[in-house]
C-alpha atoms as a PDB file:
ATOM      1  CA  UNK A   1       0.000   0.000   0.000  1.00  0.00           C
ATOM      2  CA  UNK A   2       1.366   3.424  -1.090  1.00  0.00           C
ATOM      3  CA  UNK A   3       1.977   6.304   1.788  1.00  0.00           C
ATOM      4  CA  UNK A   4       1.321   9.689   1.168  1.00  0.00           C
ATOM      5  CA  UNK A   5       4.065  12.012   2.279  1.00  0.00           C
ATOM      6  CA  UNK A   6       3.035  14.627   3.827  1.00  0.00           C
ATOM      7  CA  UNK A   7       4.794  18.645   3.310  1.00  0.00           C
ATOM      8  CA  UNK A   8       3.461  21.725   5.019  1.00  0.00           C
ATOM      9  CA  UNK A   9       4.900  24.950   4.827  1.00  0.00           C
ATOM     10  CA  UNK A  10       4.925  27.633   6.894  1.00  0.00           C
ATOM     11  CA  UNK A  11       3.045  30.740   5.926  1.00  0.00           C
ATOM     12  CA  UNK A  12       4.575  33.973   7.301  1.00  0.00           C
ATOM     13  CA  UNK A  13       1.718  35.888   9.182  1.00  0.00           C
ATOM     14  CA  UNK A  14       1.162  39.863   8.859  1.00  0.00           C
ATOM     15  CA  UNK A  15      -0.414  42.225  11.221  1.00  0.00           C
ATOM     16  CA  UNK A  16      -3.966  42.862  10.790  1.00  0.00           C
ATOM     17  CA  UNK A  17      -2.510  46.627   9.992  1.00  0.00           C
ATOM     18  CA  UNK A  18      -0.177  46.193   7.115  1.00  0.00           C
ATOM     19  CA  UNK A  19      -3.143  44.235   5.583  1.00  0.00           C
ATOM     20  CA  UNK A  20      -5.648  47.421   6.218  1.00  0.00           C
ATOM     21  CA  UNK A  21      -2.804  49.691   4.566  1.00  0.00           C
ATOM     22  CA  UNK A  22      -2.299  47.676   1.803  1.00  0.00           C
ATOM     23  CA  UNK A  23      -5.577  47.341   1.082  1.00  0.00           C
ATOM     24  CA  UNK A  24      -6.964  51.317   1.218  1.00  0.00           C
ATOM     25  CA  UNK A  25      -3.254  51.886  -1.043  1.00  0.00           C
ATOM     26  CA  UNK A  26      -4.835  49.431  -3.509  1.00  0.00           C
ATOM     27  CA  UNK A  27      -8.227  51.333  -3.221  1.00  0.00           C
ATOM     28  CA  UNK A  28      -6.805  55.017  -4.159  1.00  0.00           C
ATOM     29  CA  UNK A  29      -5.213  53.501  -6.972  1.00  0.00           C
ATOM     30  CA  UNK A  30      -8.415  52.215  -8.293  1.00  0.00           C
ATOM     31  CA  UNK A  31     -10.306  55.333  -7.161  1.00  0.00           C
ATOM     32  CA  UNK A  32      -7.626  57.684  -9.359  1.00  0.00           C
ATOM     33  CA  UNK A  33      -7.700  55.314 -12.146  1.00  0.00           C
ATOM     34  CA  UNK A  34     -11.255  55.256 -12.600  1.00  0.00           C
ATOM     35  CA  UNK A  35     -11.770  59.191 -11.914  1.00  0.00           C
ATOM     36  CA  UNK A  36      -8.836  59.774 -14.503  1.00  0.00           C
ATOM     37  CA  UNK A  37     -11.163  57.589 -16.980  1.00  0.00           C
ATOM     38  CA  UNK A  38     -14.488  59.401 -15.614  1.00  0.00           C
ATOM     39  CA  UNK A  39     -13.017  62.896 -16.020  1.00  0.00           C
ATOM     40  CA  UNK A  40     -11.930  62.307 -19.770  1.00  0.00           C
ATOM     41  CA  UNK A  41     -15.407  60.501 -20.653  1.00  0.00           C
ATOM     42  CA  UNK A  42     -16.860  63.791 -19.319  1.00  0.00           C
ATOM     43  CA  UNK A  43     -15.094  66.410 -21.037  1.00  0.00           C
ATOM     44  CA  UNK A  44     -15.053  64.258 -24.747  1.00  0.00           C
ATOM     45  CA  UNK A  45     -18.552  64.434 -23.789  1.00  0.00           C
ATOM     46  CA  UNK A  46     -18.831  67.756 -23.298  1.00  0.00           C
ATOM     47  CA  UNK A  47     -16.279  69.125 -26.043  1.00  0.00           C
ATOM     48  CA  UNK A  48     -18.432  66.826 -28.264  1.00  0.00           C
ATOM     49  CA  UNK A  49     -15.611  64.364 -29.595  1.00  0.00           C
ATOM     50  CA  UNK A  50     -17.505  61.978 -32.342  1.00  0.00           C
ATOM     51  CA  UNK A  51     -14.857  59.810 -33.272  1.00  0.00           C
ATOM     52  CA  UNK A  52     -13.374  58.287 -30.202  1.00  0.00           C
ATOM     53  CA  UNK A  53     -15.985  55.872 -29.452  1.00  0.00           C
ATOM     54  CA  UNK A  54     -15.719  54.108 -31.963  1.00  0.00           C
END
């Protein structure tokens, strides 16, 4: 009969507060990228710019 061998590894564990921090840092990023986008939409809107949509 075969054994199974088995192999943990040890994950490294991070406070509860560099996982908070990371997490709003990946927010803003997000948040700036899509107002960038929003912010362009609305002025090719406004300047009435035809042929970038399509």
């Amino acid at each position: 009969m075969p054994k199974a061998a088995r192999i943990s590894r040890s994950i490294p564990v991070s406070s509860a507060s560099e996982d908070k921090e990371s997490d709003s840092s990946q927010l803003v990023t997000v948040a700036l990228f899509s107002g960038i986008g929003l912010l362009i939409s609305l002025v090719a809107v406004i300047l009435g710019i035809q042929g970038v949509w399509f």
